[in-house]
C-alpha atoms as a PDB file:
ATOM      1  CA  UNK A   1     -73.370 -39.332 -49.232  1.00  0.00           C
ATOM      2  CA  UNK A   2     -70.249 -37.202 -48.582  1.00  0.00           C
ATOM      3  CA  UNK A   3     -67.009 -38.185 -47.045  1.00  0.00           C
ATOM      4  CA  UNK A   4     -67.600 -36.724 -43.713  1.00  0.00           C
ATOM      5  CA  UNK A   5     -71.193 -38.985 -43.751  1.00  0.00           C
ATOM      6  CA  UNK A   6     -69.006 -42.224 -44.824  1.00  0.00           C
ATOM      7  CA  UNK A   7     -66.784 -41.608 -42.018  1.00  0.00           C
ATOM      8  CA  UNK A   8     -69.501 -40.977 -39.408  1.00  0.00           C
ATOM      9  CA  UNK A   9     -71.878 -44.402 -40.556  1.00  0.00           C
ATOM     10  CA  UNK A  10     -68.473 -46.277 -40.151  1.00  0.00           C
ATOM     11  CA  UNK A  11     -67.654 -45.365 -36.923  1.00  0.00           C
ATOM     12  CA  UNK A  12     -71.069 -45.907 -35.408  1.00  0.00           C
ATOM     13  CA  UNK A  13     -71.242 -49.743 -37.396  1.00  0.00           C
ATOM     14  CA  UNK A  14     -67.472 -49.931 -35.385  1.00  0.00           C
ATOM     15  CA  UNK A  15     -68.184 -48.909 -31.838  1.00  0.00           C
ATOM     16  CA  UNK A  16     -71.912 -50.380 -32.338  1.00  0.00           C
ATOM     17  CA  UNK A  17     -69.984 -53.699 -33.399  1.00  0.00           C
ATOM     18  CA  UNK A  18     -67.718 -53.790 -30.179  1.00  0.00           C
ATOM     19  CA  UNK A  19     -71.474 -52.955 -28.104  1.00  0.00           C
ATOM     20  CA  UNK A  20     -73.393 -55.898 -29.806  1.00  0.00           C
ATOM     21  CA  UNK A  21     -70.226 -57.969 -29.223  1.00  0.00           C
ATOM     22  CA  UNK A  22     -70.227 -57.018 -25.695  1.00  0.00           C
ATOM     23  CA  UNK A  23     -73.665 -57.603 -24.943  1.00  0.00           C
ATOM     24  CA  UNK A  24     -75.807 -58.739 -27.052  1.00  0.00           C
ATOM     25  CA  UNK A  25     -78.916 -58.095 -29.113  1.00  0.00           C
ATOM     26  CA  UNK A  26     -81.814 -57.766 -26.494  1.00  0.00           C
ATOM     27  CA  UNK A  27     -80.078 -55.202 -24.380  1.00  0.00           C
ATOM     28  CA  UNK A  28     -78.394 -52.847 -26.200  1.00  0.00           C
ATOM     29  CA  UNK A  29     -80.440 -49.358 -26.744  1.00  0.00           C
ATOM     30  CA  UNK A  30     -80.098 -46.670 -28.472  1.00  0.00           C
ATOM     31  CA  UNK A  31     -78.506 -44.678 -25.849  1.00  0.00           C
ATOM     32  CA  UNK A  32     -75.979 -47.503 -25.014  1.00  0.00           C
ATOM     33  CA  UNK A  33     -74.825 -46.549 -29.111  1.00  0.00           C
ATOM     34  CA  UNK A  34     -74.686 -42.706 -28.278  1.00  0.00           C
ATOM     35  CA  UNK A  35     -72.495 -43.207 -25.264  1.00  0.00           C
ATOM     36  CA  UNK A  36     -70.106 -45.453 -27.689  1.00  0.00           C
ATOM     37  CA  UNK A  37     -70.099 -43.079 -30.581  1.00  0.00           C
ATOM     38  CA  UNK A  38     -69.953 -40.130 -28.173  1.00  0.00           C
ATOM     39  CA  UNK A  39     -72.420 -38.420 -30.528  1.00  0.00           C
ATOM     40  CA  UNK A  40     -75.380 -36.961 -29.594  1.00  0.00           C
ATOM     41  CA  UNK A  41     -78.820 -39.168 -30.143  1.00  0.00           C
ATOM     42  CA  UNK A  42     -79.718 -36.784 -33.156  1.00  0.00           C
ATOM     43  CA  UNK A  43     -76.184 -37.272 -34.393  1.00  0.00           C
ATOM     44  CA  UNK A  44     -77.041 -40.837 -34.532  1.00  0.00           C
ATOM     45  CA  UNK A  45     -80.876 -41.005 -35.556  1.00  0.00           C
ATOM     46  CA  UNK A  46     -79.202 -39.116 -38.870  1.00  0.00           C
ATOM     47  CA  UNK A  47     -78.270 -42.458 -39.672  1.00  0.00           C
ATOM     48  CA  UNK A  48     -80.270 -45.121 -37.955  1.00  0.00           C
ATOM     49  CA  UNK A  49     -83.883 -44.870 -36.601  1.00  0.00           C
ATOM     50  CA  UNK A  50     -83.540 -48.452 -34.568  1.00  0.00           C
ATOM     51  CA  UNK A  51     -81.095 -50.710 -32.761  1.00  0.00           C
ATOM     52  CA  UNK A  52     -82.147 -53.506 -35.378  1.00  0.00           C
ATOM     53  CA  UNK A  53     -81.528 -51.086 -38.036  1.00  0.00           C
ATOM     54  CA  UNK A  54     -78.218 -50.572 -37.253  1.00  0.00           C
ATOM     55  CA  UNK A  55     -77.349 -54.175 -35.744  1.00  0.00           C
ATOM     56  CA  UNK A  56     -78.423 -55.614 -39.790  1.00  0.00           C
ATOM     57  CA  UNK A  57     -76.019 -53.047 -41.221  1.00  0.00           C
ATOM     58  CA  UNK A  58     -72.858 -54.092 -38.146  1.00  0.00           C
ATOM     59  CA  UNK A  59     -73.648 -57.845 -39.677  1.00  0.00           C
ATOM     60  CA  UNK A  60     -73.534 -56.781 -43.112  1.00  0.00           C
ATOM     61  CA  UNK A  61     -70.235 -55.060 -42.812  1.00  0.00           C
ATOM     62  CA  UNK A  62     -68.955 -58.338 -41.217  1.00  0.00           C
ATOM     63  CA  UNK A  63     -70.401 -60.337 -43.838  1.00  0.00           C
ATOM     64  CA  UNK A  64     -68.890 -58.568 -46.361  1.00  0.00           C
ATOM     65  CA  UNK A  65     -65.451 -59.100 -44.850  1.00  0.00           C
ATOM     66  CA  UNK A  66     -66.132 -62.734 -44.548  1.00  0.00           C
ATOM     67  CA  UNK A  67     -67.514 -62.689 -48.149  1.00  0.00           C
ATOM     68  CA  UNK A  68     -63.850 -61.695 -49.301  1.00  0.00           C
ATOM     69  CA  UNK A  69     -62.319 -63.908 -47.253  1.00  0.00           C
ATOM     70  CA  UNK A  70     -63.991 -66.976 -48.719  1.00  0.00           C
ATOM     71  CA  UNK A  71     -63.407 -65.361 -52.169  1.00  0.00           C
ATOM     72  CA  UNK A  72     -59.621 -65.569 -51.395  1.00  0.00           C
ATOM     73  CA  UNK A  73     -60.281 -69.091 -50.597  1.00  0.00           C
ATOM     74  CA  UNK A  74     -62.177 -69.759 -53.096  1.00  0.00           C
ATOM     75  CA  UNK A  75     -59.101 -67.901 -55.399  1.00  0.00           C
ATOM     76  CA  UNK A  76     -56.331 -70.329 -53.733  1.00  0.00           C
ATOM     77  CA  UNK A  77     -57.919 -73.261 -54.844  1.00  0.00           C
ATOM     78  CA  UNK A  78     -56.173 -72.331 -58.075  1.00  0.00           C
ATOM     79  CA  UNK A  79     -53.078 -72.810 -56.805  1.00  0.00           C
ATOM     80  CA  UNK A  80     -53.213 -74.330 -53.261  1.00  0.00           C
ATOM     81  CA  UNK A  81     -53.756 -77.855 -52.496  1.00  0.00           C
ATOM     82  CA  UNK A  82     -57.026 -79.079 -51.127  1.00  0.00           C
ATOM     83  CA  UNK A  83     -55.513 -80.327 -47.905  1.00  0.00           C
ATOM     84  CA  UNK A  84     -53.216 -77.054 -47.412  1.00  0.00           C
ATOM     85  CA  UNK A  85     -56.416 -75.111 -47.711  1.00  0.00           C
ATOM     86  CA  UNK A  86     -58.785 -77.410 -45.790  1.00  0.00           C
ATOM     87  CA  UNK A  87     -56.651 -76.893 -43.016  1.00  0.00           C
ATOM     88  CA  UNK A  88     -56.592 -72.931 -43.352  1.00  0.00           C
ATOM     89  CA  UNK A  89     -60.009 -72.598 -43.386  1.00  0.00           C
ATOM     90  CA  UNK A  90     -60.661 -74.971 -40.125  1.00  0.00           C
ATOM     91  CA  UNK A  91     -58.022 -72.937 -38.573  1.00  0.00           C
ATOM     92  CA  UNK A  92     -60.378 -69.922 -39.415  1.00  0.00           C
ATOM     93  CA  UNK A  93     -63.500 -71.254 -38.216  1.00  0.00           C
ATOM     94  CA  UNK A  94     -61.372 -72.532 -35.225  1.00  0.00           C
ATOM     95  CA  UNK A  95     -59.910 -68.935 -34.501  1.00  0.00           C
ATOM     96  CA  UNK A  96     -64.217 -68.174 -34.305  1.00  0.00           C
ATOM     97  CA  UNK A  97     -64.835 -70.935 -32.309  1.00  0.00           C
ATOM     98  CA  UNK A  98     -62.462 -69.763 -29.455  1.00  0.00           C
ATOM     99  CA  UNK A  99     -63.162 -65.830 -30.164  1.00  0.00           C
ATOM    100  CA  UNK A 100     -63.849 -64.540 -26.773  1.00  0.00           C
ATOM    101  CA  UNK A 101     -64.217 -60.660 -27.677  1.00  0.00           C
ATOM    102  CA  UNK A 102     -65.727 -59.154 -30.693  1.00  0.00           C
ATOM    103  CA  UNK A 103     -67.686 -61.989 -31.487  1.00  0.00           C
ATOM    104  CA  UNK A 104     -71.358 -60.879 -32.773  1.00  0.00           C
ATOM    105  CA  UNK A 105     -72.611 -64.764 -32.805  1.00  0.00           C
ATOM    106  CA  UNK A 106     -74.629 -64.240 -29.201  1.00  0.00           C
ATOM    107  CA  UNK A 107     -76.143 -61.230 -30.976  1.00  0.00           C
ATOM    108  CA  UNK A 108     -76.853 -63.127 -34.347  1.00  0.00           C
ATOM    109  CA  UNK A 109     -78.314 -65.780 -31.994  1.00  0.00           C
ATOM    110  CA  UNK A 110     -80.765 -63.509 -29.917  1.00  0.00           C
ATOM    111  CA  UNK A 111     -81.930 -61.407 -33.272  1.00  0.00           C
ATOM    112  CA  UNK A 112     -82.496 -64.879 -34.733  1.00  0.00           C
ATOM    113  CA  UNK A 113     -84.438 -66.041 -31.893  1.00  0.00           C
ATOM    114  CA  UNK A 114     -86.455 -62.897 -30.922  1.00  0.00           C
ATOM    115  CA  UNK A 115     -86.867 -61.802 -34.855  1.00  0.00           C
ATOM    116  CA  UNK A 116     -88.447 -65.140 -36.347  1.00  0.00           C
ATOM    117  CA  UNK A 117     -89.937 -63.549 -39.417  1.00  0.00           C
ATOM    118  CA  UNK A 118     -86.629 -62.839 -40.476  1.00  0.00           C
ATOM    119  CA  UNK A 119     -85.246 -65.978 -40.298  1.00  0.00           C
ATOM    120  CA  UNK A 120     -85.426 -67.065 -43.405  1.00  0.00           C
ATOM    121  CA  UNK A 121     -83.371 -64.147 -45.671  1.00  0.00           C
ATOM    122  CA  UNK A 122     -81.143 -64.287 -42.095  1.00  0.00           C
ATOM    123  CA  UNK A 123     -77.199 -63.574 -42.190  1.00  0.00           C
ATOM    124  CA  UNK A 124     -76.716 -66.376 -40.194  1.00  0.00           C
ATOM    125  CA  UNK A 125     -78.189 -68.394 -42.414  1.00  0.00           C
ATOM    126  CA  UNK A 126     -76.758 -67.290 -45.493  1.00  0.00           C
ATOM    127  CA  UNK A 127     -73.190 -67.199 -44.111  1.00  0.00           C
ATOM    128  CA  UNK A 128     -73.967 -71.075 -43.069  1.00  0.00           C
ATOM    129  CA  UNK A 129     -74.446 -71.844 -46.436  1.00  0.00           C
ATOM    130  CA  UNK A 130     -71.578 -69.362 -47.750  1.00  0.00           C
ATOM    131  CA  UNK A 131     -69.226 -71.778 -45.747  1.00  0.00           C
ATOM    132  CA  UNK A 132     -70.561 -74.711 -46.778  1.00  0.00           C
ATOM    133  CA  UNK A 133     -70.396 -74.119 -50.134  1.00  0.00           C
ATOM    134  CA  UNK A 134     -66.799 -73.188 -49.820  1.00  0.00           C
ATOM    135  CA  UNK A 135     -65.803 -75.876 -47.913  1.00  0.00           C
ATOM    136  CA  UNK A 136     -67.500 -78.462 -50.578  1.00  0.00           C
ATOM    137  CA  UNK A 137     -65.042 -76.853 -53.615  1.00  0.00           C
ATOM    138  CA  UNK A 138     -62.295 -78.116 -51.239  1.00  0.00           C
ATOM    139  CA  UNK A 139     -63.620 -81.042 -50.795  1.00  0.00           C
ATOM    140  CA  UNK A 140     -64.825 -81.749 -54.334  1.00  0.00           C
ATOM    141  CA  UNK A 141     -60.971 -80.441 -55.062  1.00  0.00           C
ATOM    142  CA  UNK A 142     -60.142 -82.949 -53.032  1.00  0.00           C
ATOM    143  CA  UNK A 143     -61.219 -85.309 -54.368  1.00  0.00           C
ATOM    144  CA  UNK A 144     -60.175 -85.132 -57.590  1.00  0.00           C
ATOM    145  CA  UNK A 145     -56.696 -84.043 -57.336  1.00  0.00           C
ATOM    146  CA  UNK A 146     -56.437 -87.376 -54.739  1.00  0.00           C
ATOM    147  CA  UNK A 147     -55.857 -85.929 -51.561  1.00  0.00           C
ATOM    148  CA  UNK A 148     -59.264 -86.970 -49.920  1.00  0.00           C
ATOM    149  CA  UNK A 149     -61.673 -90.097 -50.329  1.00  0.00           C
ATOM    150  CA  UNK A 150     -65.360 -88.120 -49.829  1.00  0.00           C
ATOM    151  CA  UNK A 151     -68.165 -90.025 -51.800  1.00  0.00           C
ATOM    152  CA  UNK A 152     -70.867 -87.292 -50.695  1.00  0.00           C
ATOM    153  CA  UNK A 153     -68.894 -83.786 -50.434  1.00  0.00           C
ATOM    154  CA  UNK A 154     -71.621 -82.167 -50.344  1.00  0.00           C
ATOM    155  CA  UNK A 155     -73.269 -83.690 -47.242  1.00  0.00           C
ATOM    156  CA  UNK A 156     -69.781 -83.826 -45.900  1.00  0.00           C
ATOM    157  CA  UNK A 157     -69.409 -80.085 -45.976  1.00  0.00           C
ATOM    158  CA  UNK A 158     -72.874 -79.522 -44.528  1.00  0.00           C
ATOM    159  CA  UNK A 159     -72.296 -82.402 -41.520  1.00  0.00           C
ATOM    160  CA  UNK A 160     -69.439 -80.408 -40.699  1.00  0.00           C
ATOM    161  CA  UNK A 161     -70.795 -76.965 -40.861  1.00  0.00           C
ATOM    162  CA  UNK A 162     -73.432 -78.182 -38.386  1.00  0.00           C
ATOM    163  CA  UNK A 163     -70.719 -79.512 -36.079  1.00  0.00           C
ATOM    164  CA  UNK A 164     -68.586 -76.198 -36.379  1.00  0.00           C
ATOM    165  CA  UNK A 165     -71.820 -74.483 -36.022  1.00  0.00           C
ATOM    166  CA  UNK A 166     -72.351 -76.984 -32.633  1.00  0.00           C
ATOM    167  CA  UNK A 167     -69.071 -75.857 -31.530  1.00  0.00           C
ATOM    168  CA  UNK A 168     -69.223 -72.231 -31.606  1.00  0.00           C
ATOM    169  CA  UNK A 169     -72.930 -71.942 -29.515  1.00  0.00           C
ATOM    170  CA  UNK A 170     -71.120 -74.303 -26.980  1.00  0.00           C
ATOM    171  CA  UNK A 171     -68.102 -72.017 -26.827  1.00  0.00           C
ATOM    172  CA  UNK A 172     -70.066 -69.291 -25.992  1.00  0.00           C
ATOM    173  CA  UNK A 173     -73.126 -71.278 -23.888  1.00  0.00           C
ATOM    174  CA  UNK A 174     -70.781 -74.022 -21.882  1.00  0.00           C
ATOM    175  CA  UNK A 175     -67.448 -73.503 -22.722  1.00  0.00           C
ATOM    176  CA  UNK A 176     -64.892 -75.373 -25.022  1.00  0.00           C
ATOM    177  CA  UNK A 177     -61.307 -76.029 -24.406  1.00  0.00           C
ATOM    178  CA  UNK A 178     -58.965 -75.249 -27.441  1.00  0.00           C
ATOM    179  CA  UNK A 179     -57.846 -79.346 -27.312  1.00  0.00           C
ATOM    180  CA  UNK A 180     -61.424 -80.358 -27.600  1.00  0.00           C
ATOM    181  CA  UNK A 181     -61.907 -78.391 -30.135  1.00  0.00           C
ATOM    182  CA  UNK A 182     -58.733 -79.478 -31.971  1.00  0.00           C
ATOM    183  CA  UNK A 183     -59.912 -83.041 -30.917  1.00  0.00           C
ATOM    184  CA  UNK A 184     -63.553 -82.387 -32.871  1.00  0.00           C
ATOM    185  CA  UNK A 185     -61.715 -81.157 -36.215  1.00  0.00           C
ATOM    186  CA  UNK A 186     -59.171 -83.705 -36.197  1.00  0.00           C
ATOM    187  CA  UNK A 187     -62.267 -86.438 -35.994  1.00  0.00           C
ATOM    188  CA  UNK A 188     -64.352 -84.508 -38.976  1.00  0.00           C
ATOM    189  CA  UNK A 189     -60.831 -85.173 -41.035  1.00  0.00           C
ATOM    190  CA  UNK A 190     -60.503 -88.503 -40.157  1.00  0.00           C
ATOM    191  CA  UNK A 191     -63.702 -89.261 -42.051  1.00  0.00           C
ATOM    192  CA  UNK A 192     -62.273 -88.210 -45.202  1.00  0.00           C
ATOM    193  CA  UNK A 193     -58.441 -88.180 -45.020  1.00  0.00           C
ATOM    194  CA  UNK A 194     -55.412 -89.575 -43.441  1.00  0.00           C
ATOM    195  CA  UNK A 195     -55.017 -86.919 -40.088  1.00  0.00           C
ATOM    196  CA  UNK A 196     -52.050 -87.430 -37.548  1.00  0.00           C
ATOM    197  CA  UNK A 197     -52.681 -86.312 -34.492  1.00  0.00           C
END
């Protein structure tokens, strides 16, 4: 694909990104995309024949930014302590948990919902365990350098994905105050190191 192709996909996965973030997965169309791009709907069947399509390739490019930001974390461990980057990455998921604009969870929610048979090669899903799986190095990290007591870091990391996981469909179904969810995080610590609050 040339240059001039490259640069066109990307900026339909960017404005399509700020759409899906806006409103969804059920209710954006293919014309709500064209009035985005400001392309015409040729311009933009060129590159995608479907809304799901082209919502699977917006989660993909997120994914694979997320992908290299648990690689860096995954790289610190080398040098960063376990507690130093426990706390970076809850301050990540934290900065998710609160993210009013741009956030594509509703959408991941409603394709996962409405798109069953996909469910189980989902992004959701896979970035779940991503996280998990990064957040159990810490731990295990952790526990051998001395900075946490965990005798399970492996169901530890999973409990707490699921309560993360909790928090950010509450943020965006109920509501969540920034303290509570400080309050939460400081409580999943407490189970496996001394937290101040």
């Amino acid at each position: 694909m040339s240059e001039k192709a490259d640069n066109k996909r990307q900026l339909i996965i960017d404005k399509a990104t700020e759409v899906f973030a806006q409103a969804g997965y059920r209710d954006v169309t293919m014309k709500d995309i064209v009035a985005a791009c400001e392309i015409s709907r040729g311009g933009l069947y060129l590159y995608y024949n479907s809304t799901e399509e082209l919502f699977l390739d917006v989660i993909k490019a997120r994914d694979e930014e997320e992908e290299e930001k648990n690689n860096n974390i995954i790289e610190r461990l080398r040098v960063a302590g376990s507690a130093e980057l426990l706390l970076w990455f809850l301050k990540e998921q934290k900065k998710e948990i609160l993210k009013r604009k741009n956030s594509l969870s509703i959408a991941e929610y409603e394709y996962a919902f409405y798109c069953r048979e996909n469910l189980h090669n989902s992004t959701s899903k896979q970035r779940f365990e991503t996280e998990t799986q990064v957040l159990e190095k810490i731990l295990v990290r952790g526990n051998e350098n001395g900075e946490f007591i965990c005798d399970n870091p492996q169901a530890m990391a999973t409990n707490m994905m699921y309560c993360i996981e909790g928090m950010k469909i509450n943020a965006r179904t109920m509501g969540i105050s920034e303290a509570k969810v400080d309050k939460e995080l400081v409580f999943l610590m407490r189970q496996f190191m001394e937290v101040e609050e």
